[in-house]
N, C-alpha and C. Protein backbone atom coordinates (compact mmCIF):
# COMPACT_ATOMS: atom_id res chain seq x y z
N UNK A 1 -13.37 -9.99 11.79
CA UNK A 1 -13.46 -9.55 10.41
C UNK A 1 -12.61 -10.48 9.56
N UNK A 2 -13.35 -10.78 8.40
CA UNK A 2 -12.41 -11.57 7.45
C UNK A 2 -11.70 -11.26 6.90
N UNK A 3 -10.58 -11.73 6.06
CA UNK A 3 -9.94 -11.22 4.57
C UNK A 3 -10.07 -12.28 3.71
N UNK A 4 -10.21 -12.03 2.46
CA UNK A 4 -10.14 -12.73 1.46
C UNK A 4 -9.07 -12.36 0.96
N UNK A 5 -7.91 -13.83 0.47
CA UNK A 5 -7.05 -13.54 -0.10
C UNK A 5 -7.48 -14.00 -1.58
N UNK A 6 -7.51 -13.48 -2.74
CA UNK A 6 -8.01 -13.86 -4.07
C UNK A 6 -7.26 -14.22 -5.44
N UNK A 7 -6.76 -15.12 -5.72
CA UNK A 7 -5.87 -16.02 -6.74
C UNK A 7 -6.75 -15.89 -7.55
N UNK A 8 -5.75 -14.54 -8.58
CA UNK A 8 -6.99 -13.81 -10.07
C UNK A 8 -6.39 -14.94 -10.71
N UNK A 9 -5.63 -15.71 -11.17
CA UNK A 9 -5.34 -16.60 -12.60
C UNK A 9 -5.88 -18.12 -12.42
N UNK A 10 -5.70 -18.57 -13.38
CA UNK A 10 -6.00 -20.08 -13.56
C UNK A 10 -5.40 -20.94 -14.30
N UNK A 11 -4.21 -20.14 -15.31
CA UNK A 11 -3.62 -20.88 -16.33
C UNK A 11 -3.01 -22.24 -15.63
N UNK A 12 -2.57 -23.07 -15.97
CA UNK A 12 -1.47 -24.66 -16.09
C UNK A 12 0.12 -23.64 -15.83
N UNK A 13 0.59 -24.12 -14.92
CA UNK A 13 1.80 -22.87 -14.75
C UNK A 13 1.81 -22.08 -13.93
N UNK A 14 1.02 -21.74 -13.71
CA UNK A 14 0.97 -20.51 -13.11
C UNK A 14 1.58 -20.34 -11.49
N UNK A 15 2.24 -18.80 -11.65
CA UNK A 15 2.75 -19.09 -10.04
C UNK A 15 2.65 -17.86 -9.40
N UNK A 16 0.74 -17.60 -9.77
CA UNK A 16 0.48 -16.19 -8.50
C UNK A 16 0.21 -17.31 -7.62
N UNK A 17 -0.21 -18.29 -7.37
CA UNK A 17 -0.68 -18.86 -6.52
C UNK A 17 0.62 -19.26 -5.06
N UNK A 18 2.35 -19.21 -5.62
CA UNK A 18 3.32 -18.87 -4.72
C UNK A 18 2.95 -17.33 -4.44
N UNK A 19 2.83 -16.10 -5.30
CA UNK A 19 3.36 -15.05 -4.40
C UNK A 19 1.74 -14.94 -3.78
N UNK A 20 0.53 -15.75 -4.00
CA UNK A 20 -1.00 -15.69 -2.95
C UNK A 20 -0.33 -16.23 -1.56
N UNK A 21 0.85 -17.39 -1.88
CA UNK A 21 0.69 -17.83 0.16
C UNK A 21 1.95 -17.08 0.60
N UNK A 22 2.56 -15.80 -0.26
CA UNK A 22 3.66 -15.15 0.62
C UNK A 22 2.15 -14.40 1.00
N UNK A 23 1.73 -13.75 0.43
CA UNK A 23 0.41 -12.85 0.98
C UNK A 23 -0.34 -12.91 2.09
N UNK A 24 -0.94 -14.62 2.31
CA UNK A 24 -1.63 -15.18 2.99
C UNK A 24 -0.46 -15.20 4.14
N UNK A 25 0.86 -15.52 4.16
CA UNK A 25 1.24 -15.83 5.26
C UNK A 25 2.06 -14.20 5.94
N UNK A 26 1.83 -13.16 5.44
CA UNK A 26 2.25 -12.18 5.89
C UNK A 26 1.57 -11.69 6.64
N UNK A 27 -0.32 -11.79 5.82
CA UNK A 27 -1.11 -11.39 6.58
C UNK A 27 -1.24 -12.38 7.87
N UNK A 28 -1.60 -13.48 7.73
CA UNK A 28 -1.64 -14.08 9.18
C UNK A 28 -0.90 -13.81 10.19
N UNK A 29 0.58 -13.18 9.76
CA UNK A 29 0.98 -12.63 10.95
C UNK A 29 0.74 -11.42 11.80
N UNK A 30 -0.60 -10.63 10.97
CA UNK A 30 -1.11 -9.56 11.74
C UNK A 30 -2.80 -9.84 12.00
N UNK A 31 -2.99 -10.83 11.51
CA UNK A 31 -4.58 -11.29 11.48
C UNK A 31 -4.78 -12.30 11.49
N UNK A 32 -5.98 -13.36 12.40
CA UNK A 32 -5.70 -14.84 12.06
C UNK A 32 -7.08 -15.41 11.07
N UNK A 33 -7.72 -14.34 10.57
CA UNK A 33 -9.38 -14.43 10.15
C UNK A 33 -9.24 -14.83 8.51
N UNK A 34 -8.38 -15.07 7.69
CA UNK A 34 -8.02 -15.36 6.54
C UNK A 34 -8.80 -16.87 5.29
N UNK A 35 -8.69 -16.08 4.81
CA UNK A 35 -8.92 -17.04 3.78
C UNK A 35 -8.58 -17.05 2.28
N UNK A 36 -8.17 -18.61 1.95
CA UNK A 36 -7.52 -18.10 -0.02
C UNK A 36 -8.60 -18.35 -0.62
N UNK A 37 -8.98 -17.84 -1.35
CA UNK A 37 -9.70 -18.00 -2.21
C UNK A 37 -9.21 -17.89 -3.74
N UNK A 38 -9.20 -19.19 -4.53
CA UNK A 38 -8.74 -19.55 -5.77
C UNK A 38 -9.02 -19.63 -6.60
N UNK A 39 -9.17 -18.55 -7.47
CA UNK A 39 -10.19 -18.73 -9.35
C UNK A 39 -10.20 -20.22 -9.36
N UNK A 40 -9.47 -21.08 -9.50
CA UNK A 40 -9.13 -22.42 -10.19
C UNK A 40 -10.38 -23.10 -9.86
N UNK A 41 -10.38 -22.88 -8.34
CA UNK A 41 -11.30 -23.99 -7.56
C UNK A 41 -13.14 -23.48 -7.72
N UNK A 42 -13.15 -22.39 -8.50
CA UNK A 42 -14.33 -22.06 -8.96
C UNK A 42 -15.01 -22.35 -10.23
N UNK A 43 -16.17 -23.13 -10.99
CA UNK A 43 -16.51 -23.28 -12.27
C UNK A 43 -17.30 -22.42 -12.40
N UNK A 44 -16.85 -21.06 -12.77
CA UNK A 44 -17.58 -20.12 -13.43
C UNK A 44 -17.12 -19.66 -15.13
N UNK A 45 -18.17 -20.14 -15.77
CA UNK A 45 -18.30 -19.89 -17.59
C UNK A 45 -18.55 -18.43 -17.44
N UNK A 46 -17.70 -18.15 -18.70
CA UNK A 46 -18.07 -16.78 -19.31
C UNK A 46 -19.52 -16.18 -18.99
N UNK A 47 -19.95 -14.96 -18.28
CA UNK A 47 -21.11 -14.50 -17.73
C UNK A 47 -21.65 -14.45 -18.63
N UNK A 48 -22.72 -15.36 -18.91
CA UNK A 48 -23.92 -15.80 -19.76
C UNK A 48 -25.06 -14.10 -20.00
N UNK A 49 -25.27 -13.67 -18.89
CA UNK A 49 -26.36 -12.08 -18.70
C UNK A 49 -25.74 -11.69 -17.82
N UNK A 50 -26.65 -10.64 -17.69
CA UNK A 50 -26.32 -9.24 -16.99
C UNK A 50 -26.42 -9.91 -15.58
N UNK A 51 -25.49 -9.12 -14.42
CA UNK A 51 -25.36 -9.77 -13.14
C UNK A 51 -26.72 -8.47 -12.67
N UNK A 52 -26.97 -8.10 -12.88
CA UNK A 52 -28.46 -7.28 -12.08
C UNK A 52 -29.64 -7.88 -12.50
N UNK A 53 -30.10 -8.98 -13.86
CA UNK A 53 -31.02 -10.16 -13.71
C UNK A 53 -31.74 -10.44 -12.88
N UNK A 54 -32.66 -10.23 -12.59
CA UNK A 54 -33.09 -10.83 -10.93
C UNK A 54 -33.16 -12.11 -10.62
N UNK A 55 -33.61 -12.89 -12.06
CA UNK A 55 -34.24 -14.25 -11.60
C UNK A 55 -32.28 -15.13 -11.83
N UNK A 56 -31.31 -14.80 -12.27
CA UNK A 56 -30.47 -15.24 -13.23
C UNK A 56 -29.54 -16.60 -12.72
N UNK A 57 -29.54 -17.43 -13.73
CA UNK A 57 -29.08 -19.21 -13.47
C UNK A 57 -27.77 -19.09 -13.02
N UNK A 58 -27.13 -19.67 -11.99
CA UNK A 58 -25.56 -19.42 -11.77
C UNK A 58 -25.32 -20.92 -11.43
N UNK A 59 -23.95 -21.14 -12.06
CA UNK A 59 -23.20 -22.19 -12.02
C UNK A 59 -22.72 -22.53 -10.53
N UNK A 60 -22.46 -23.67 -9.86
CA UNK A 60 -22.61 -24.13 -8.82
C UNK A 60 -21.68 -23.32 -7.88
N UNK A 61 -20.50 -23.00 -9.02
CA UNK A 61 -18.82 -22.31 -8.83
C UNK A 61 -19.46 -21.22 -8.51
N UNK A 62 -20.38 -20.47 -9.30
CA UNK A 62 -20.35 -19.17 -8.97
C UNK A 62 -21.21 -18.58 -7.94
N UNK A 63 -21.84 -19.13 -7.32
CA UNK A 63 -22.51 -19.82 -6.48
C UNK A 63 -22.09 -19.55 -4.83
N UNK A 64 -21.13 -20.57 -4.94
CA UNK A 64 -20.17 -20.80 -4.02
C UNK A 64 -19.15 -19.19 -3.88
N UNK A 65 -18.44 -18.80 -5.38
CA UNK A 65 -17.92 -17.73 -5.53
C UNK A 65 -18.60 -16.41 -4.62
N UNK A 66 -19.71 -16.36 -4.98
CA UNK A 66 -20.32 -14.77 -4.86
C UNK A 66 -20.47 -15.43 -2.78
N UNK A 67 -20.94 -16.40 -2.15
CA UNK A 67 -20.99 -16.37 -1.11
C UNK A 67 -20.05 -16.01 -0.37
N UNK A 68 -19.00 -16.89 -0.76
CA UNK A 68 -17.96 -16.73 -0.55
C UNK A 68 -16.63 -14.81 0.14
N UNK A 69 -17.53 -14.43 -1.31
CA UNK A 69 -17.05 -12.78 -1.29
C UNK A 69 -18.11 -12.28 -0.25
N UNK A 70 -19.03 -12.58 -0.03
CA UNK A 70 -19.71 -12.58 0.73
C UNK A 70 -19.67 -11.85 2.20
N UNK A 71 -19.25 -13.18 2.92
CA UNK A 71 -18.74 -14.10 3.75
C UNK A 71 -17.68 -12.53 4.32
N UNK A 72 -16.87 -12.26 3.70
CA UNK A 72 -15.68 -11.43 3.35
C UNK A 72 -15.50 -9.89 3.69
N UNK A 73 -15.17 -9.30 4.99
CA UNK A 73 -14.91 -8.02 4.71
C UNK A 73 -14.20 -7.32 4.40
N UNK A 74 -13.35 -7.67 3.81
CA UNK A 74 -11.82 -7.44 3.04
C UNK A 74 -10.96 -8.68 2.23
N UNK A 75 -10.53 -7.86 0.87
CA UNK A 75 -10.30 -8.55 0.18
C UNK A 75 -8.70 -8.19 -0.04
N UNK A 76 -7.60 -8.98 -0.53
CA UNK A 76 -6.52 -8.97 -1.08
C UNK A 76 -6.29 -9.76 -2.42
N UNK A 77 -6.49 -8.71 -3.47
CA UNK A 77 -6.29 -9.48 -5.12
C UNK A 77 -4.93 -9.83 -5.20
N UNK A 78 -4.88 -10.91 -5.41
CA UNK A 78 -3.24 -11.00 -6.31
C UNK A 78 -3.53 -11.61 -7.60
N UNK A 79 -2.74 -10.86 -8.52
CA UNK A 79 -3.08 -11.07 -9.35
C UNK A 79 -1.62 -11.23 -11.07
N UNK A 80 -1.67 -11.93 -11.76
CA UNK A 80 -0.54 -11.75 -12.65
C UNK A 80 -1.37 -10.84 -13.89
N UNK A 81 -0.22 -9.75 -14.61
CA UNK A 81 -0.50 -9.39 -15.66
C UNK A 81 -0.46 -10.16 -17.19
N UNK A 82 -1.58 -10.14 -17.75
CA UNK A 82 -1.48 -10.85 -18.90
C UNK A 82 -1.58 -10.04 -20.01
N UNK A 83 -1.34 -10.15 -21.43
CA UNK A 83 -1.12 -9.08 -22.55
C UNK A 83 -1.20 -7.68 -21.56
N UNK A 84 -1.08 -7.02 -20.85
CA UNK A 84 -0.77 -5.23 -20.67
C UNK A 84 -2.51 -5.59 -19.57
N UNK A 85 -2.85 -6.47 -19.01
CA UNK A 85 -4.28 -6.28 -18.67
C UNK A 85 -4.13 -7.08 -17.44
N UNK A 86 -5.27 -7.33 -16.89
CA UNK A 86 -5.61 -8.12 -15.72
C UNK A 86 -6.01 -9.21 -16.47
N UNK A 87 -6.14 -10.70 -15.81
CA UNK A 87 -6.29 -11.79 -16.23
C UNK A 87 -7.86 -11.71 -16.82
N UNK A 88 -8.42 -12.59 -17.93
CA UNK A 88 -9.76 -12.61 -18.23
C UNK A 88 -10.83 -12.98 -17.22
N UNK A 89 -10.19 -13.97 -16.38
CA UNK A 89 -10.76 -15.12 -15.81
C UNK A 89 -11.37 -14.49 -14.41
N UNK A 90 -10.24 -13.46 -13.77
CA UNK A 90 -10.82 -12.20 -12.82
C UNK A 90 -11.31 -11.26 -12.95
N UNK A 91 -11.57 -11.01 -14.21
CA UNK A 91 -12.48 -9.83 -14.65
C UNK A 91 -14.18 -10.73 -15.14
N UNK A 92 -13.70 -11.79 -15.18
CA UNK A 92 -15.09 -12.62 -15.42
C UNK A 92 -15.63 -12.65 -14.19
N UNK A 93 -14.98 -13.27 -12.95
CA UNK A 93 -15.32 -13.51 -12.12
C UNK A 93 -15.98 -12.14 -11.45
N UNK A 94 -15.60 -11.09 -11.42
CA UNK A 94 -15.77 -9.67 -10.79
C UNK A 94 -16.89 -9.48 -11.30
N UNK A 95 -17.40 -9.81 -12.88
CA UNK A 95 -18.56 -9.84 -13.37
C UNK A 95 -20.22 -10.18 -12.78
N UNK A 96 -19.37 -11.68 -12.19
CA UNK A 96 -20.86 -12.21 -11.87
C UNK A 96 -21.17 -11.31 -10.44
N UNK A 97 -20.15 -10.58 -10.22
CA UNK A 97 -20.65 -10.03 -8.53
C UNK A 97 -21.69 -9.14 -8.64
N UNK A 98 -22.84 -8.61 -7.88
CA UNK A 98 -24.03 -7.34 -7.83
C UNK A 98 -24.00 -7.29 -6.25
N UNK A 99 -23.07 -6.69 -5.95
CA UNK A 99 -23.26 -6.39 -4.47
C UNK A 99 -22.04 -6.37 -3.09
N UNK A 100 -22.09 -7.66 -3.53
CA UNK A 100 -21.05 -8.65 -2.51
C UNK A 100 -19.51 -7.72 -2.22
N UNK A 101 -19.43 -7.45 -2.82
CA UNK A 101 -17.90 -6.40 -2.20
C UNK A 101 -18.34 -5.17 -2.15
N UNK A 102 -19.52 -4.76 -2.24
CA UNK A 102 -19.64 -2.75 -2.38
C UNK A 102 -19.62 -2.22 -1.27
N UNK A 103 -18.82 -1.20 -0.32
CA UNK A 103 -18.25 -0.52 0.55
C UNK A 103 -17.22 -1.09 1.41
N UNK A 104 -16.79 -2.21 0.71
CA UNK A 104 -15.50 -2.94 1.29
C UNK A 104 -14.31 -2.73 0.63
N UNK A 105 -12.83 -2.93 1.67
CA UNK A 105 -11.96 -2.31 1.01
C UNK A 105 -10.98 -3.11 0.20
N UNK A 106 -10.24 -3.20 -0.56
CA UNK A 106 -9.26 -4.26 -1.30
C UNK A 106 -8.19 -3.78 -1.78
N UNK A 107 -6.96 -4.77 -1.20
CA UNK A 107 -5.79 -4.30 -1.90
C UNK A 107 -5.60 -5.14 -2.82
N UNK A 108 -4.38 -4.80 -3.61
CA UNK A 108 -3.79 -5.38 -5.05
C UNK A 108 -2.64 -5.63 -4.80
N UNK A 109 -1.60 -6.83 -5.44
CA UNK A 109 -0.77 -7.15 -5.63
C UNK A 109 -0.49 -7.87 -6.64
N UNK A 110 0.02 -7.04 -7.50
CA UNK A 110 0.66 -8.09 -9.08
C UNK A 110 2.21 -8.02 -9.32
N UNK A 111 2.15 -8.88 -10.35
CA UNK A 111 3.22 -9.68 -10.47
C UNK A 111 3.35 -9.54 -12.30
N UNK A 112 4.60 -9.73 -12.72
CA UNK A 112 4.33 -9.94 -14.17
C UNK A 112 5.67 -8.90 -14.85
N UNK A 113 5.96 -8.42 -16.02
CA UNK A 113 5.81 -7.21 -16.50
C UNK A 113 6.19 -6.12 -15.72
N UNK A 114 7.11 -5.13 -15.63
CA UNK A 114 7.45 -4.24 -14.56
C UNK A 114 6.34 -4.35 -13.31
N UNK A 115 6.44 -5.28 -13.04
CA UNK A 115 5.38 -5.64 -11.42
C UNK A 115 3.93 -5.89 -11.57
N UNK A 116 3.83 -5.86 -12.70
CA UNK A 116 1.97 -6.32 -12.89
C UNK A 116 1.63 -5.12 -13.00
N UNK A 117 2.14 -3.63 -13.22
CA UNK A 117 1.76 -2.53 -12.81
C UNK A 117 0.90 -2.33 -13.78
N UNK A 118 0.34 -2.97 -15.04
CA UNK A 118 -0.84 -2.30 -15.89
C UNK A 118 -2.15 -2.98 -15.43
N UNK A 119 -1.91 -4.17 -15.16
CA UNK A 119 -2.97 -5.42 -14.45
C UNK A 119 -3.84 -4.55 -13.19
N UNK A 120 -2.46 -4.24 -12.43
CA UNK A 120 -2.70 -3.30 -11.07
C UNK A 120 -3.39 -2.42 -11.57
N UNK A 121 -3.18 -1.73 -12.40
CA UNK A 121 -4.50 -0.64 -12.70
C UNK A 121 -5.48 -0.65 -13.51
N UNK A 122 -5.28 -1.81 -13.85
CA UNK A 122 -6.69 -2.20 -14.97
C UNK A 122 -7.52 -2.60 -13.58
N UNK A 123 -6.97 -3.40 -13.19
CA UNK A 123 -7.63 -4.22 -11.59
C UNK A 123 -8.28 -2.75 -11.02
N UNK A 124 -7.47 -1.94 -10.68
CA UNK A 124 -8.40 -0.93 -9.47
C UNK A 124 -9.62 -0.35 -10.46
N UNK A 125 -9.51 0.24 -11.61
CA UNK A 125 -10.30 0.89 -12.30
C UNK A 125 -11.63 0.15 -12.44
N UNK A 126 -11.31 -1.63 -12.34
CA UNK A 126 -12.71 -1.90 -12.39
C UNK A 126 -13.48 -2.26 -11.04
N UNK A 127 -12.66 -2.42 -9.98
CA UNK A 127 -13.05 -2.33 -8.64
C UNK A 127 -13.85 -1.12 -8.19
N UNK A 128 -13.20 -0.21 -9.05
CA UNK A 128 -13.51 1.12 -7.76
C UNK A 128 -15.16 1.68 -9.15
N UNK A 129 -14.99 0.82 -10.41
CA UNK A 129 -16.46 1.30 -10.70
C UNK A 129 -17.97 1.05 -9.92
N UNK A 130 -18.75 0.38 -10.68
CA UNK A 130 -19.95 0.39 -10.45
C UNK A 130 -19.52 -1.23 -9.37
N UNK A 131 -18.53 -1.59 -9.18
CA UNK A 131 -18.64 -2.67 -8.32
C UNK A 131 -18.76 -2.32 -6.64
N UNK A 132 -18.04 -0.74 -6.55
CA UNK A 132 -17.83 -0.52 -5.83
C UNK A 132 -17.27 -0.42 -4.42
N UNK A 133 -15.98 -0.47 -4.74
CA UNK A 133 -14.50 -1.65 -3.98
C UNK A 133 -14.21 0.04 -3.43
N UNK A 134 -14.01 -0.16 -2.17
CA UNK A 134 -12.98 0.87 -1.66
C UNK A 134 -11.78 0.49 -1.88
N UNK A 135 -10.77 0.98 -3.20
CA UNK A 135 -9.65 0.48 -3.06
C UNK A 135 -8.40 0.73 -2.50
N UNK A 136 -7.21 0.07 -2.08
CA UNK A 136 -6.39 1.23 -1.01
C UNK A 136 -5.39 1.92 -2.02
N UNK A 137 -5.70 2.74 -1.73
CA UNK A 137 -4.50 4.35 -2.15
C UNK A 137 -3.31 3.74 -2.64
N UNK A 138 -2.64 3.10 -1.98
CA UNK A 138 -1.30 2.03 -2.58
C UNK A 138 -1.15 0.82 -2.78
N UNK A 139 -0.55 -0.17 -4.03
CA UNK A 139 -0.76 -1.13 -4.42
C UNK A 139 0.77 -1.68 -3.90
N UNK A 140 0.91 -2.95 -4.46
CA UNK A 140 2.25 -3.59 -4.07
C UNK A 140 2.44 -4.09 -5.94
N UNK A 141 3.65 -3.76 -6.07
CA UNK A 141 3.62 -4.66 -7.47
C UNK A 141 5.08 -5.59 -7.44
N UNK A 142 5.15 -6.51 -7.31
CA UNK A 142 5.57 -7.84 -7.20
C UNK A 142 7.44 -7.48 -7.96
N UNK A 143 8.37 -7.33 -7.50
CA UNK A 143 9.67 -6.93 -8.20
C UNK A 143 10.22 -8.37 -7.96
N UNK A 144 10.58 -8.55 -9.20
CA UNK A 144 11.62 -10.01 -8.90
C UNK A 144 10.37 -11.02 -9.88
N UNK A 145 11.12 -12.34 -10.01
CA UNK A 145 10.37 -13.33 -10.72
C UNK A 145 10.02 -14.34 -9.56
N UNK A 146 8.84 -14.44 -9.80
CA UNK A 146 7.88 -14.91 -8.62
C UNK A 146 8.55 -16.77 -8.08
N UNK A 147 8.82 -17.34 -9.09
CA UNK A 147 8.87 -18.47 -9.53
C UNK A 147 10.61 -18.69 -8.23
N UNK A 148 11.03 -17.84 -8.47
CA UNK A 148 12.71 -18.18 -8.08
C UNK A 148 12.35 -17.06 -6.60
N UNK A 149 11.39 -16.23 -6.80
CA UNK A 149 11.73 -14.73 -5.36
C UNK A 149 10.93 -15.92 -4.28
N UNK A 150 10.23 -16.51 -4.50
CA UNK A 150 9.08 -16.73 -3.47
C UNK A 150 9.20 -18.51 -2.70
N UNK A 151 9.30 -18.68 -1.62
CA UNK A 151 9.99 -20.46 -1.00
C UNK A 151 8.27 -20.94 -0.97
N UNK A 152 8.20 -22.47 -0.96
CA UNK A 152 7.14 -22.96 -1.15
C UNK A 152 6.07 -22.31 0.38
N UNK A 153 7.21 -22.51 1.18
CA UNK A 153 5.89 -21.95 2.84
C UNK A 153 5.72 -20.35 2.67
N UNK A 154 6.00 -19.62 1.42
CA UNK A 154 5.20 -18.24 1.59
C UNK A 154 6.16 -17.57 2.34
N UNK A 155 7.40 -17.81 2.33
CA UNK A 155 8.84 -16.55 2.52
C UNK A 155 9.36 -16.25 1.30
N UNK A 156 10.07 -14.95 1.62
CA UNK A 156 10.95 -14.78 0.34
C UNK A 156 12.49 -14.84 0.55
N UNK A 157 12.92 -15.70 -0.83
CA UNK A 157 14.38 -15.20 -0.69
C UNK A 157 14.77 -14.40 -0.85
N UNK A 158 16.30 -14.13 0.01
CA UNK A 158 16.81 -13.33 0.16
C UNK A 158 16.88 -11.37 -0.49
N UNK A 159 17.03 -12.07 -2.40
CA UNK A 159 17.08 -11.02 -2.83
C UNK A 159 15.65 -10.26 -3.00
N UNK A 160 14.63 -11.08 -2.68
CA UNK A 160 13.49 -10.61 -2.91
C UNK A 160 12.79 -9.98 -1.54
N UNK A 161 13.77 -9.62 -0.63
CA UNK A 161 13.10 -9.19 1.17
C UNK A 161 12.41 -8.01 1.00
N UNK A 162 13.39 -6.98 -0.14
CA UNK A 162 12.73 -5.43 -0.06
C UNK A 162 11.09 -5.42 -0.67
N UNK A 163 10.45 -6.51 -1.28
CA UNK A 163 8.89 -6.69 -1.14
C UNK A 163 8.42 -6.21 0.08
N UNK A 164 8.60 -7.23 1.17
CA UNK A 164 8.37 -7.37 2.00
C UNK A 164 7.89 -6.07 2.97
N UNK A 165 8.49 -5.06 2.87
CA UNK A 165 8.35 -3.74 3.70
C UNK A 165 7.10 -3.13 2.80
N UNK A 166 7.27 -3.42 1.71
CA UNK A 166 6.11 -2.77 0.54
C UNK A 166 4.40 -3.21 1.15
N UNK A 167 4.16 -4.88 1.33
CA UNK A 167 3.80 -5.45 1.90
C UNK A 167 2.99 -5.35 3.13
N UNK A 168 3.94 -4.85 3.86
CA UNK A 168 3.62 -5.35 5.72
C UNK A 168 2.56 -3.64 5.31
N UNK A 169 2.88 -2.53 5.01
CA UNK A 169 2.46 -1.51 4.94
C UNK A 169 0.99 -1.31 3.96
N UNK A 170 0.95 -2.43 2.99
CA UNK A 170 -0.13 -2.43 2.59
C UNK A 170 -1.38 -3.37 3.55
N UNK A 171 -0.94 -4.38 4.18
CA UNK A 171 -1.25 -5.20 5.09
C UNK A 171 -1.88 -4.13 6.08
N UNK A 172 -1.14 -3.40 6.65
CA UNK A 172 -1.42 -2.34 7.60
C UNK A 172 -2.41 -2.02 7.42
N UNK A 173 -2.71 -1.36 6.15
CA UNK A 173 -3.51 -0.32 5.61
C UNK A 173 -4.95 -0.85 5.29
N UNK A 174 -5.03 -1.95 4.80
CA UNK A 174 -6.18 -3.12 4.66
C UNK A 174 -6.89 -3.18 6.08
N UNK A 175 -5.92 -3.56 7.16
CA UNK A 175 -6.46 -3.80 8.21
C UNK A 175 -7.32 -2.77 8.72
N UNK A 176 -6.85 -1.48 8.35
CA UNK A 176 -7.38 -0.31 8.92
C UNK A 176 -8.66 0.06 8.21
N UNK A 177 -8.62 0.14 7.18
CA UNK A 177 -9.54 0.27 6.20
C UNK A 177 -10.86 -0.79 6.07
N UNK A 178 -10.34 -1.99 6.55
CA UNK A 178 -11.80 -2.93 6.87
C UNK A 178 -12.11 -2.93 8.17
N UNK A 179 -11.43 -2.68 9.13
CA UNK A 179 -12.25 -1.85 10.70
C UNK A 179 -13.13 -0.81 10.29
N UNK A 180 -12.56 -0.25 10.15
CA UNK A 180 -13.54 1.47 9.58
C UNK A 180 -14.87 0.96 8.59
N UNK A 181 -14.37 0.52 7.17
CA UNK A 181 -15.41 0.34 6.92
C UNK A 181 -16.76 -0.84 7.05
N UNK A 182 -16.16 -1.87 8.00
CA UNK A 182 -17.22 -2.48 8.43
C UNK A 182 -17.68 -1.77 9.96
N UNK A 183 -17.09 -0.92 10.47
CA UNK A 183 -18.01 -0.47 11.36
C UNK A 183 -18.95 0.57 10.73
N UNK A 184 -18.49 1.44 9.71
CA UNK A 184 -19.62 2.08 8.85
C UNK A 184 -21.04 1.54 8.30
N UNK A 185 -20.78 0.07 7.97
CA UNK A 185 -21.52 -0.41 7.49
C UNK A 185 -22.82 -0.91 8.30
């Protein structure tokens, strides 16, 4: 079974993409089936129509994107909060999906703003709609500034360890939750 690990931002700056490889490398230590997957490295424009279209034109990025999720029986968002919301650029992307994640499960982890915690729930509310994300019961929201908490190989310093237990338990819970529901499926 896979995981998708998913880098919601894209800005110049940006540093979900440090607390994506503490993510990536926590999980590998309970799973070796992983993968990052990076808004950046995707060219998907603002969703032109409706993603239920039948015949509808997709950009090469998005393309690649939707296989990709595909591919995927579990997902891990990380994601930074921007104005009180989830990033534009992952709510675009969530857009072009009709299918590709529905009865699969996904956790959240933000960063930002008392922990990304409005992002975090802007994020589940549109998962668990018509996209249809099993999402898990508990989120992780990122304490500390990502930039100084997080070492380039995906450890944390020191003052930033008590993540870590937050973490391993959401990790847990993912794992369990994409057994189950890909054997449902």
């Amino acid at each position: 079974m896979k995981i998708a690990v998913i880098v919601g931002t894209t800005r110049q700056g940006r540093v979900t993409p440090k607390l994506a490889k503490w993510v990536e490398t926590k999980l590998r230590e309970k799973h070796d089936d992983v993968e990052l997957l990076d808004l950046a490295e995707y060219d998907m424009p603002l969703l032109p129509e409706a993603p239920w279209t039948p015949n509808r034109t997709l950009s090469e990025g998005a393309k690649q994107w939707l296989e990709a999720l595909e591919n995927a029986d579990g997902y891990m968002f990380v994601t930074a909060e921007y104005n009180h919301g989830l990033p534009a650029v992952l709510k675009n992307a969530l857009d072009y999906t009709n299918g590709q994640l529905n009865r699969k499960p996904a956790g959240i982890v933000s960063h930002g703003v008392v922990g990304g915690a409005r992002a975090n729930e802007h994020l589940r509310m549109v998962l668990a709609s018509k996209i249809g994300v099993a999402v898990l019961p508990d989120t992780v929201t990122f304490h500390g500034h990502v930039d100084g908490s997080v070492n380039d190989d995906g450890s944390l310093a020191e003052e930033a360890e008590k993540n870590n237990a937050d973490l391993d338990r959401h990790i847990d819970d993912l794992l369990w939750y994409t057994q189950a529901l890909k054997e449902a499926r």
